[in-house]
C-alpha atoms as a PDB file:
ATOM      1  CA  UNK A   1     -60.386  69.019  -3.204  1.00  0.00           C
ATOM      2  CA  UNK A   2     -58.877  65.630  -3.001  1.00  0.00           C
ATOM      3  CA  UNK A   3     -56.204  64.380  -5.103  1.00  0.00           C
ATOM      4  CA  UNK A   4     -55.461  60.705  -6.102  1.00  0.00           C
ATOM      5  CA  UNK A   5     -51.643  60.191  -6.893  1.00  0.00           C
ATOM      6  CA  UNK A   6     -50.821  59.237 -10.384  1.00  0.00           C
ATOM      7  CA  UNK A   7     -50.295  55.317 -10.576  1.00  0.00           C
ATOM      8  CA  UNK A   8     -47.661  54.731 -13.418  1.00  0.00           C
ATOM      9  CA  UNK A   9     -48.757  53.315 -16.660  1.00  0.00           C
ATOM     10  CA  UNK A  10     -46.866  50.072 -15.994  1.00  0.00           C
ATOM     11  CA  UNK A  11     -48.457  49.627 -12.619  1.00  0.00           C
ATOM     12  CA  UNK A  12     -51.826  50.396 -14.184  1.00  0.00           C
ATOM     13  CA  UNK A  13     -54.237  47.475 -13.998  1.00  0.00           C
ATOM     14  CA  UNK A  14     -56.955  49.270 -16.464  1.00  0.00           C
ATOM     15  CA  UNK A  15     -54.205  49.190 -19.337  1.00  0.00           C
ATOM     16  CA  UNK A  16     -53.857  46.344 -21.921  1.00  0.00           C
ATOM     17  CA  UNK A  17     -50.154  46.602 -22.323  1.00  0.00           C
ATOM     18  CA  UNK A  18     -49.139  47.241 -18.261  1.00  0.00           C
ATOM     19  CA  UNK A  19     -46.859  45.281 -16.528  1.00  0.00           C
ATOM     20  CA  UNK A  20     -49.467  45.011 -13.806  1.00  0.00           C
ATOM     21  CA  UNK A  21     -52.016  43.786 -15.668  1.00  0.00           C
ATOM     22  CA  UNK A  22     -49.908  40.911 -16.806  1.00  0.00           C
ATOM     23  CA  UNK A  23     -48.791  40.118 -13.242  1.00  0.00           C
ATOM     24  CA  UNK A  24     -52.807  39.941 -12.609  1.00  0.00           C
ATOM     25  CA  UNK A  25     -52.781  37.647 -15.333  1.00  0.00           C
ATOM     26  CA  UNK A  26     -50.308  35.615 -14.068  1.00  0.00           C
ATOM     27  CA  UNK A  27     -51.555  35.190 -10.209  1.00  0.00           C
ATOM     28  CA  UNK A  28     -55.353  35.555 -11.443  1.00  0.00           C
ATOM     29  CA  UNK A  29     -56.086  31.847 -12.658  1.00  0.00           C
ATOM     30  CA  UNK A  30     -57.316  29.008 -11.112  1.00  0.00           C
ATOM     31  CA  UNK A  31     -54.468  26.826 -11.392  1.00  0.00           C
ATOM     32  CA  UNK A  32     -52.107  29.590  -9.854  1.00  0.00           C
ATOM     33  CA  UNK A  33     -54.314  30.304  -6.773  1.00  0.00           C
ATOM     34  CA  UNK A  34     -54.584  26.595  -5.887  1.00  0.00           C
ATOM     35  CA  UNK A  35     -51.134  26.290  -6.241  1.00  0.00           C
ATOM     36  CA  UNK A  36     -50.430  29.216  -4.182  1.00  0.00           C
ATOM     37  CA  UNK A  37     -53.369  27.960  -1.587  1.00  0.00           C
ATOM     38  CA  UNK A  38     -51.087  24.395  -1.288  1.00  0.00           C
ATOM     39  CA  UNK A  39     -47.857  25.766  -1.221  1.00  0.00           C
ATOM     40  CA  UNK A  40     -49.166  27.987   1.641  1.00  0.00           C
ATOM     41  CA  UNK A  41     -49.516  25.198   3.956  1.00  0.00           C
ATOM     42  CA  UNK A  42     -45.501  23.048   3.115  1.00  0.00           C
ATOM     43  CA  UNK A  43     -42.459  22.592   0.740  1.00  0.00           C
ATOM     44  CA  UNK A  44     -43.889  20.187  -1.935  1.00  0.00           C
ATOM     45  CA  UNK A  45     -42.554  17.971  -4.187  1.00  0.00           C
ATOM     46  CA  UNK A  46     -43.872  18.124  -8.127  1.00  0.00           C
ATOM     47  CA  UNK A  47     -45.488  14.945  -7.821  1.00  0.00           C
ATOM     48  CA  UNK A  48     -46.971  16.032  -4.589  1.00  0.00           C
ATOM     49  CA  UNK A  49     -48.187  19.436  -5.548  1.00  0.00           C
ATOM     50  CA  UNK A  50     -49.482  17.274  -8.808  1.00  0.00           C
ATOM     51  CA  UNK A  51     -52.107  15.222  -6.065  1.00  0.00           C
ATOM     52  CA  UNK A  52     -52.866  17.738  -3.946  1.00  0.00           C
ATOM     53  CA  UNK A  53     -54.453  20.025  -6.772  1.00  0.00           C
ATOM     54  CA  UNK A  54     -56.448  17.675  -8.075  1.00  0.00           C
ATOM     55  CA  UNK A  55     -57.109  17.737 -12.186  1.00  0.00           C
ATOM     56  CA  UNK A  56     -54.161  19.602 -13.000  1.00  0.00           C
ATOM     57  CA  UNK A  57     -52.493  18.215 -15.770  1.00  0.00           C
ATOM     58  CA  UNK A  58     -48.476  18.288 -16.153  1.00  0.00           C
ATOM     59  CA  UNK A  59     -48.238  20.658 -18.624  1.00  0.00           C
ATOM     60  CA  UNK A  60     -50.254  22.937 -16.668  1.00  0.00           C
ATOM     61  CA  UNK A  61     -48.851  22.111 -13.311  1.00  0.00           C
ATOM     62  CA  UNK A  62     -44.814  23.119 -14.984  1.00  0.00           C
ATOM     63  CA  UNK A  63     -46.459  26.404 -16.550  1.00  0.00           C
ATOM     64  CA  UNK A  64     -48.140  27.586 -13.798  1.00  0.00           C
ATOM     65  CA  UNK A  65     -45.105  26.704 -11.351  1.00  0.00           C
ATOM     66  CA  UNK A  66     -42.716  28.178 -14.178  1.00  0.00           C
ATOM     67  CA  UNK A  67     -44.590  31.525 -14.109  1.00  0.00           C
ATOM     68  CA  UNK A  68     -44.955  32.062 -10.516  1.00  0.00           C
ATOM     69  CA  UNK A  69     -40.911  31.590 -10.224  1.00  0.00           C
ATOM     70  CA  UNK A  70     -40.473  33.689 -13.292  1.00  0.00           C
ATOM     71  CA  UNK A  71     -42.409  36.367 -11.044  1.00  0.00           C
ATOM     72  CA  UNK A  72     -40.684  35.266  -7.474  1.00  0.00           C
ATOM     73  CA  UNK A  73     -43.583  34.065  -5.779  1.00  0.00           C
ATOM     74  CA  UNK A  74     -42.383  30.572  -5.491  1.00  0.00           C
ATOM     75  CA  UNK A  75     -38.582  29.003  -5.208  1.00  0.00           C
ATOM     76  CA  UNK A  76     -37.641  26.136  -7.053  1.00  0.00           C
ATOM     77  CA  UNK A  77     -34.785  24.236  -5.225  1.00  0.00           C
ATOM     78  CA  UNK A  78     -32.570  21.776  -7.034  1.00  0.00           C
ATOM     79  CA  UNK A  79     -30.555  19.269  -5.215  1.00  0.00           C
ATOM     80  CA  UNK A  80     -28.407  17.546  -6.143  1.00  0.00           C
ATOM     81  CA  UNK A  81     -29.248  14.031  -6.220  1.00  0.00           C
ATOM     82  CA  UNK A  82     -29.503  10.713  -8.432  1.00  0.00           C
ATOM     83  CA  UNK A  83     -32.677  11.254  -9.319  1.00  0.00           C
ATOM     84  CA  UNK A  84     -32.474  15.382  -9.037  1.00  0.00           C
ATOM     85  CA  UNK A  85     -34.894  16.342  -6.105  1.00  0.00           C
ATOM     86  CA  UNK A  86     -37.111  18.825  -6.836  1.00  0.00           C
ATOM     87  CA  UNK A  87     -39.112  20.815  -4.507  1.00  0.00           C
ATOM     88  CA  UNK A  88     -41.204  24.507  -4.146  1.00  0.00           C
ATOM     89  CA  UNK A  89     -42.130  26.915  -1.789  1.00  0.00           C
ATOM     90  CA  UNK A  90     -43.803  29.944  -1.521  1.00  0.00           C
ATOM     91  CA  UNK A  91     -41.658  33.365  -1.121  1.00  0.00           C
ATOM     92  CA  UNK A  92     -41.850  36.374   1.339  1.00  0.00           C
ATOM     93  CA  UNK A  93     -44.070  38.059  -1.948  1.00  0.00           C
ATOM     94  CA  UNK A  94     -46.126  34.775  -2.597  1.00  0.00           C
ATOM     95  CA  UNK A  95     -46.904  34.310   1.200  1.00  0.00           C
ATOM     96  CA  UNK A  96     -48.017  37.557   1.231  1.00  0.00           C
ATOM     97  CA  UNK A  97     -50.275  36.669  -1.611  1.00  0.00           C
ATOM     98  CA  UNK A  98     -51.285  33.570   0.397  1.00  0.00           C
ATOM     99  CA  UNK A  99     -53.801  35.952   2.172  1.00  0.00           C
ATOM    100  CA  UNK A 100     -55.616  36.769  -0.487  1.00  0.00           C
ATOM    101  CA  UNK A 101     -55.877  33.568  -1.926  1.00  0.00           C
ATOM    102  CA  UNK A 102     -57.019  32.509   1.496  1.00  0.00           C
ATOM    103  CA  UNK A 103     -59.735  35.050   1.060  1.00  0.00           C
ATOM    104  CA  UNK A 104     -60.919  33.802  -2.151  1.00  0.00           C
ATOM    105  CA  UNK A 105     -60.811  29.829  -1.598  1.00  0.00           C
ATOM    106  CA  UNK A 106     -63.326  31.593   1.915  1.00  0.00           C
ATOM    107  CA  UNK A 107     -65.259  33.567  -0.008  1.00  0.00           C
ATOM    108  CA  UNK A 108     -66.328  30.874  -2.839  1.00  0.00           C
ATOM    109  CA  UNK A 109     -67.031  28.150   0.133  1.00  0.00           C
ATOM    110  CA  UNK A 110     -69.055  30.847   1.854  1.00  0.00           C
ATOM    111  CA  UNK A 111     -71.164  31.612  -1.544  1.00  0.00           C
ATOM    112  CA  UNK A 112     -71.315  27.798  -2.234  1.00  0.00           C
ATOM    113  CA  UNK A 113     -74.779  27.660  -2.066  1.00  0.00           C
ATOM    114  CA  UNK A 114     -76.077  31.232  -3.091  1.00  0.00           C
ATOM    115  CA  UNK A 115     -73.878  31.004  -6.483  1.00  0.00           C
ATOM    116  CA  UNK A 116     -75.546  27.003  -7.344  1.00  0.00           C
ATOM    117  CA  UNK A 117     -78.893  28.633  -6.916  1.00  0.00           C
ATOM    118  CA  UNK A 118     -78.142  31.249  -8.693  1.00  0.00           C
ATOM    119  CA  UNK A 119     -76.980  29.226 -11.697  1.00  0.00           C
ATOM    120  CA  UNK A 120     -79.780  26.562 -11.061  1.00  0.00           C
ATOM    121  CA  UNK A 121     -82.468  29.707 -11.609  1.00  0.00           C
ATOM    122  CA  UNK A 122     -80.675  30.913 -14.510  1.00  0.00           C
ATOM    123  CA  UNK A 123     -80.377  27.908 -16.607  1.00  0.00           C
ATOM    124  CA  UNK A 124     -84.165  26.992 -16.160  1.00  0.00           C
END
């Protein structure tokens, strides 16, 4: 007989109220993974991170950035300057989350042209 070890409730992605399922939340968007896919490749800038993700507004941009600090997958470095300069990078945790992201962005390219199909023979 094979056992599975227990996973604690707060590392439980299946329950509504787990910490886990919130950090999901968190990483799981698509203004968080192209964040995390740019940040992957340099130190950025707001305003730079702002053109290289293309149709991200501000507000989204600061929420998104705000969360993945408030978890520790990206630093936010404050020097101090006149104007203050501003910039982000990924962490050990959010580097390691890079990979997956990697996979993702690889994956959707990959299934490009299945997926439009696929939507093409479903709306008709």
């Amino acid at each position: 007989m094979v056992t599975t070890p227990r996973v604690p409730k707060d590392a439980d992605l299946r329950r509504a109220d787990s910490l886990a399922r919130e950090i999901f939340s968190d990483i799981a968007n698509k203004w968080a993974l192209l964040i995390i896919d740019v940040l992957g490749k340099r130190t950025m800038r707001f305003s730079e991170l702002r053109k290289e993700v293309e149709g991200v507004s501000h507000k989204m941009l600061t929420q998104n950035l705000r969360t993945l600090e408030r978890d520790g997958l990206v630093h936010r470095e404050v020097y101090p300057t006149v104007p203050p300069r501003v910039e982000y990078r990924l962490t050990e945790p959010g580097l390691g989350l890079l990979t997956a992201c990697d996979a993702i962005c690889a994956w959707t390219q990959q299934n490009y042209t299945y997926i439009n199909s696929a939507r093409a023979r479903f709306d008709t």
